[in-house]
N, C-alpha and C. Protein backbone atom coordinates (compact mmCIF):
# COMPACT_ATOMS: atom_id res chain seq x y z
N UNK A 1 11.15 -15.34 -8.08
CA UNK A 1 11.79 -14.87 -6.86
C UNK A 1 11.51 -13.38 -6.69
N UNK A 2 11.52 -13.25 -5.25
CA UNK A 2 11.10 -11.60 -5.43
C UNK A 2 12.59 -11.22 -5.36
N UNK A 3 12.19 -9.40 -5.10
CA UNK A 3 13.33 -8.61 -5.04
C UNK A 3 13.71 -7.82 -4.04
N UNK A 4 15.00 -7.59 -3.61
CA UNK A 4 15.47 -6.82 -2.26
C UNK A 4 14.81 -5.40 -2.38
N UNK A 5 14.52 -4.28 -1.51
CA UNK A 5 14.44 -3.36 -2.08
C UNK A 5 15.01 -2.57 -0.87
N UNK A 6 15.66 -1.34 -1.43
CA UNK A 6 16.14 -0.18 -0.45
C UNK A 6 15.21 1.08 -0.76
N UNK A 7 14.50 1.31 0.30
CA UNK A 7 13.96 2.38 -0.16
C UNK A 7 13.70 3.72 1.29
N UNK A 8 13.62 4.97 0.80
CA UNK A 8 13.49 5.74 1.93
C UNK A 8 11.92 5.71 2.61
N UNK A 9 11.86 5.89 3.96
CA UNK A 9 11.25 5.57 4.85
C UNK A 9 9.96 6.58 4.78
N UNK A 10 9.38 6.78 3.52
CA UNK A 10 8.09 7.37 3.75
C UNK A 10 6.99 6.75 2.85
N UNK A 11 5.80 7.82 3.27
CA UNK A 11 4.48 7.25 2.59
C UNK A 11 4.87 5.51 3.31
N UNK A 12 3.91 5.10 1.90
CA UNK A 12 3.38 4.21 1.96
C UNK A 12 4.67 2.78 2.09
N UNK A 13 6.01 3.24 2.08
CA UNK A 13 7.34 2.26 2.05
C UNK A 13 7.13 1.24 3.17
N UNK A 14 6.97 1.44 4.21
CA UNK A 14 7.24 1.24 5.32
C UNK A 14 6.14 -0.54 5.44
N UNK A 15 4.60 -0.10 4.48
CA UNK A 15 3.91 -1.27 4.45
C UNK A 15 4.32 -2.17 3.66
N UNK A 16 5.33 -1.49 2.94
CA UNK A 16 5.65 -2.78 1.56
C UNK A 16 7.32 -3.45 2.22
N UNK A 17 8.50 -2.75 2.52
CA UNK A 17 9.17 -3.01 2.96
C UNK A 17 9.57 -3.38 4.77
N UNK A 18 10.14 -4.44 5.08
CA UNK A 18 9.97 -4.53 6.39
C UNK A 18 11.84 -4.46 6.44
N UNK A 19 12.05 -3.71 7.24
CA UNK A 19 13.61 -3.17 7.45
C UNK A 19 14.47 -4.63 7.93
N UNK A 20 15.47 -4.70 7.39
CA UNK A 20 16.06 -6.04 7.55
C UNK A 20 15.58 -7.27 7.87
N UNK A 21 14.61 -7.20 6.68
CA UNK A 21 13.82 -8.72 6.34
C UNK A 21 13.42 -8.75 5.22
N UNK A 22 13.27 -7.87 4.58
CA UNK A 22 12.21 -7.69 2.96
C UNK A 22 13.51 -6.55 2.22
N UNK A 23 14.05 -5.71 3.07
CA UNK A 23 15.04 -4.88 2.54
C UNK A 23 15.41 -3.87 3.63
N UNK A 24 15.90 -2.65 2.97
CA UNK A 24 16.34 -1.74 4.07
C UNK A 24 15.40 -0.55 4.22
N UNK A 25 15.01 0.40 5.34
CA UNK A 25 14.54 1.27 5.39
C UNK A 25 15.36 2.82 5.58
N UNK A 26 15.58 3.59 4.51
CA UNK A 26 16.61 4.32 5.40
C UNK A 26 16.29 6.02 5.24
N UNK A 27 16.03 6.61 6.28
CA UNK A 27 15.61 7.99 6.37
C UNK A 27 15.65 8.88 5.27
N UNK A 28 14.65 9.13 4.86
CA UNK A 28 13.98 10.42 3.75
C UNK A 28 14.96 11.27 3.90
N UNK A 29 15.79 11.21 2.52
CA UNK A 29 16.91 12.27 1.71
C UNK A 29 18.20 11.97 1.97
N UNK A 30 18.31 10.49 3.03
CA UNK A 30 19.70 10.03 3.41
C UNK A 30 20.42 9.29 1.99
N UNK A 31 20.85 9.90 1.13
CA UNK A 31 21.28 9.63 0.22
C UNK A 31 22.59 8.53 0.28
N UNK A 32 23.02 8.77 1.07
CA UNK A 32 24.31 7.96 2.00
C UNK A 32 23.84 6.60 2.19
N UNK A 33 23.07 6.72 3.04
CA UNK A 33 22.34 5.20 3.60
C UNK A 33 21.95 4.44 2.86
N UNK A 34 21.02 5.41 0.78
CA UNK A 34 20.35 4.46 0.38
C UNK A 34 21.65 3.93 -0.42
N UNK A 35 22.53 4.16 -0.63
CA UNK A 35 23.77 3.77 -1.13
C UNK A 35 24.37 2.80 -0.65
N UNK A 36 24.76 2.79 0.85
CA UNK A 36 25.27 2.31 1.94
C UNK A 36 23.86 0.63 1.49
N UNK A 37 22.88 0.76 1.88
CA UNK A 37 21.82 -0.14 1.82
C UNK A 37 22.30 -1.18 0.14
N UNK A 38 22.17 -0.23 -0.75
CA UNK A 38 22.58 -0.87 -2.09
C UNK A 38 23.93 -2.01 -2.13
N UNK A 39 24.68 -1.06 -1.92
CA UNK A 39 26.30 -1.46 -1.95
C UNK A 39 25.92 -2.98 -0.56
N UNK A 40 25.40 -3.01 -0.08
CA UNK A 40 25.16 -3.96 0.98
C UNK A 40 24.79 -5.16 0.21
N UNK A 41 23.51 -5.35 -0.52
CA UNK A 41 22.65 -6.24 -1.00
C UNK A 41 23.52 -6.33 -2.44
N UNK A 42 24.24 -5.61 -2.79
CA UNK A 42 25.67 -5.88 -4.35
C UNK A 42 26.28 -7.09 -3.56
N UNK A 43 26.95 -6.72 -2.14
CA UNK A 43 28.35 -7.52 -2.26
C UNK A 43 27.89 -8.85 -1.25
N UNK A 44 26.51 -8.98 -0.82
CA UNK A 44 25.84 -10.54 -0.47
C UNK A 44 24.61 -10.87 -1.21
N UNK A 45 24.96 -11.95 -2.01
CA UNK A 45 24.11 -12.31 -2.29
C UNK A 45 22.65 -13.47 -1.54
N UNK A 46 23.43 -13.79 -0.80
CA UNK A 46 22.39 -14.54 0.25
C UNK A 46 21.67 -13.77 0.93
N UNK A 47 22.39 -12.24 1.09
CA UNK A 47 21.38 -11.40 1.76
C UNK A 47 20.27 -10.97 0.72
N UNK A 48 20.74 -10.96 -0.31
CA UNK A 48 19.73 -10.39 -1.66
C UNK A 48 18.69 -11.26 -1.60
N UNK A 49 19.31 -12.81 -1.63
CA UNK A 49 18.08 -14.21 -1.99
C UNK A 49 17.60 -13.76 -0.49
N UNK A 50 17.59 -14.01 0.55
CA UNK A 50 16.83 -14.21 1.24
C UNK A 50 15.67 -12.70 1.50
N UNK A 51 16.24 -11.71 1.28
CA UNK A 51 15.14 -10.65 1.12
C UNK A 51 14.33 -10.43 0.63
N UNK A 52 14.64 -11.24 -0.86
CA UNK A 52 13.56 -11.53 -2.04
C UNK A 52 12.65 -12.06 -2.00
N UNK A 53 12.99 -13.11 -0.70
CA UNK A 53 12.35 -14.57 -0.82
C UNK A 53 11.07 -13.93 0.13
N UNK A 54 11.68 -13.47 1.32
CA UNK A 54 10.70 -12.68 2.56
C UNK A 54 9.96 -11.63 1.98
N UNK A 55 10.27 -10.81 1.12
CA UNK A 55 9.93 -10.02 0.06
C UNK A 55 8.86 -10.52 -0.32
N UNK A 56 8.70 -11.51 -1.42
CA UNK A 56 8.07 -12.08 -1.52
C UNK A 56 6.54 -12.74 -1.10
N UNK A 57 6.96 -13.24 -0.13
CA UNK A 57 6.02 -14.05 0.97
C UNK A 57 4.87 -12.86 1.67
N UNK A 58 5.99 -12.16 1.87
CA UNK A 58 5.12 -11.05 2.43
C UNK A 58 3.72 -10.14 1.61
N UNK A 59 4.59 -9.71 0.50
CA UNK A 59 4.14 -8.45 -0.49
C UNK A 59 3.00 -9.84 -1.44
N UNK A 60 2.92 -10.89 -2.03
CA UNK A 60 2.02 -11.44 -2.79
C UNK A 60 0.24 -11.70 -1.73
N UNK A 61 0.66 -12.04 -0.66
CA UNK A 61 -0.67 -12.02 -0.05
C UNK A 61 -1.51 -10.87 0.24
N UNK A 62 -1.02 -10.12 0.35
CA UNK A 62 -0.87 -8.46 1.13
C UNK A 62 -1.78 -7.71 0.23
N UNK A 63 -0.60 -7.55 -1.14
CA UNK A 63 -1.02 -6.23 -2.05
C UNK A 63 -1.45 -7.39 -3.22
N UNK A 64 -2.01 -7.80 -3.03
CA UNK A 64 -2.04 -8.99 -4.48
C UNK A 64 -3.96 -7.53 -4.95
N UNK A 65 -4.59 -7.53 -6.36
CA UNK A 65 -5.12 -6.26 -6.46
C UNK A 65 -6.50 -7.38 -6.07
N UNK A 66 -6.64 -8.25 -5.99
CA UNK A 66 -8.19 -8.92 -5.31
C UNK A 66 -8.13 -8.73 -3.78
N UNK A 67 -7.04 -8.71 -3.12
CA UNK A 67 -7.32 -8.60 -1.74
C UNK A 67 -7.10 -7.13 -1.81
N UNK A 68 -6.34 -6.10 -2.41
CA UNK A 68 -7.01 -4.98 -2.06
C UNK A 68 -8.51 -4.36 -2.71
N UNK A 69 -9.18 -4.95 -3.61
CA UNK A 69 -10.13 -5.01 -4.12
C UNK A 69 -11.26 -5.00 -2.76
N UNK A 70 -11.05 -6.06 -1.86
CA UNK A 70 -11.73 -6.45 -0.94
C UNK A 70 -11.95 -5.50 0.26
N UNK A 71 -10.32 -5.06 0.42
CA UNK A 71 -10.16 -4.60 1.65
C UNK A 71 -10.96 -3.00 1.86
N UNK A 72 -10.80 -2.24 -0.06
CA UNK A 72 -11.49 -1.48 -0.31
C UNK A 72 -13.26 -1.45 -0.22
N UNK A 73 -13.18 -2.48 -1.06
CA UNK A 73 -15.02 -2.90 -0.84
C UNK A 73 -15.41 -3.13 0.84
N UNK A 74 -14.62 -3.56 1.48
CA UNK A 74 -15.19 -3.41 3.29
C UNK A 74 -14.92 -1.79 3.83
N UNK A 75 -14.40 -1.53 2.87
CA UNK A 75 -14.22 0.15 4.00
C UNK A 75 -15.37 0.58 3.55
N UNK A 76 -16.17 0.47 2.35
CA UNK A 76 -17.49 1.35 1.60
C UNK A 76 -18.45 0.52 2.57
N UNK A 77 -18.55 -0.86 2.94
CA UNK A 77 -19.72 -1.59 3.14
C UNK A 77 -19.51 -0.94 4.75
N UNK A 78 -18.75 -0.64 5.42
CA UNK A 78 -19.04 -0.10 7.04
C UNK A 78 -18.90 0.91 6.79
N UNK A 79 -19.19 2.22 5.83
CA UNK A 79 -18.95 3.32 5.71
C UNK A 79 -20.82 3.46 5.77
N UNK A 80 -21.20 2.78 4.55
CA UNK A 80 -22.62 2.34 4.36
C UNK A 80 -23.49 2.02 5.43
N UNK A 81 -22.83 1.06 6.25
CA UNK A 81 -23.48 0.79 7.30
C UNK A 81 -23.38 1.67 8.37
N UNK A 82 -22.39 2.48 8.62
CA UNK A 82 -22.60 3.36 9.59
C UNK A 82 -23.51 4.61 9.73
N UNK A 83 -23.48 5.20 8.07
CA UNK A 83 -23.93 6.26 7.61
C UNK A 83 -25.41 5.87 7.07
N UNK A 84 -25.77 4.82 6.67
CA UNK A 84 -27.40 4.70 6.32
C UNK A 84 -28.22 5.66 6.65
N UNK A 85 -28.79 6.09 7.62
CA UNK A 85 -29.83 7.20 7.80
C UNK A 85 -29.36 8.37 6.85
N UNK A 86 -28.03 9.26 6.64
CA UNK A 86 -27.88 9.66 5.74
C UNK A 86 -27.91 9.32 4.52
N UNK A 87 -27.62 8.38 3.93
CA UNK A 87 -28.48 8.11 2.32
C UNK A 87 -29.41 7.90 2.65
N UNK A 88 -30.26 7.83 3.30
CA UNK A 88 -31.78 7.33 3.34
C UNK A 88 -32.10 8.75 3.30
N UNK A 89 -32.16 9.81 3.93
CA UNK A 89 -32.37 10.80 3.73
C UNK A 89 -32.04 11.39 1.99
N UNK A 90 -30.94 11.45 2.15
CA UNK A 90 -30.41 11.79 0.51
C UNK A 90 -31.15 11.33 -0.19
N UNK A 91 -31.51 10.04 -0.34
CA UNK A 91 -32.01 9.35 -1.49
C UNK A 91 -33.83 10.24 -1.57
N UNK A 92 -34.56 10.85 -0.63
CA UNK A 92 -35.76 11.25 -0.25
C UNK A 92 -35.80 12.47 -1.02
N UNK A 93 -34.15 12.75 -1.34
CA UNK A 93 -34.43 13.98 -1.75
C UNK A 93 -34.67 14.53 -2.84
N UNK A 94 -35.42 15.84 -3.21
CA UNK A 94 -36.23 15.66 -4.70
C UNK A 94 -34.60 15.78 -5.84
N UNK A 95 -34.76 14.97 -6.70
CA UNK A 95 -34.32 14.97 -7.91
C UNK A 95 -33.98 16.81 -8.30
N UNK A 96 -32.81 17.27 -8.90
CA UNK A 96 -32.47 18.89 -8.96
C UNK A 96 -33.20 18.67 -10.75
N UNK A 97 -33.61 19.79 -11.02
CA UNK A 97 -34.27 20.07 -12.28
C UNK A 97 -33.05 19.66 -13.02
N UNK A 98 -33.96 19.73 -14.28
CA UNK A 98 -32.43 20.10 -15.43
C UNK A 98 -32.59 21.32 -15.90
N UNK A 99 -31.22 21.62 -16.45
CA UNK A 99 -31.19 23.23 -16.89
C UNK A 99 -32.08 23.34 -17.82
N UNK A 100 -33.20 24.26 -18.15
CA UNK A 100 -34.04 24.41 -19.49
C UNK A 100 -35.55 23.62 -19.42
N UNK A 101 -35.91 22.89 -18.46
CA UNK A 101 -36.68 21.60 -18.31
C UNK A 101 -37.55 22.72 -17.45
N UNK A 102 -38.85 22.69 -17.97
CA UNK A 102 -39.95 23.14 -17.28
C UNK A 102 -40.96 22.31 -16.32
């Protein structure tokens, strides 16, 4: 089963948590809220199971490390493909000496 999570609303939170479905989202340094959020998911537990569950469903397809494996390997392969004439150039270019090598 997954897990509820309360977390404040920056970086990268926002892709992992979906605000009253996966857990709570609650404004960067609102110390109140992430409390308020906690004390929430303590005193229901059906709200806990079902956040976990959406939690879950969500976050295993998503961030699983082969599909970001992938998603990474397509940003290089259209990076590649856009930029080709520049490595093609680069690659033309002479080899730098080595230090000491006559």
């Amino acid at each position: 089963m997954g897990k509820p999570c309360v977390a404040f609303d920056i970086d990268g939170a926002r892709e992992v948590v979906i605000s009253e479905k996966t857990g709570y989202l609650v404004d960067a340094f609102d110390s109140a809220g992430l409390a308020e959020g906690v004390v929430k998911l303590l005193k229901d537990e059906g709200l806990r199971q079902s956040f976990g569950q959406n939690g879950r469903r969500h976050v295993d397809p998503n961030f699983r490390a082969e599909k970001m494996v992938a998603d990474i390997s397509e940003v290089y392969r259209m990076l590649i493909a856009r930029h080709s004439e520049r490595l093609e150039r680069f690659d033309r270019s002479p080899a730098p000496k080595e230090v000491g090598a006559e």
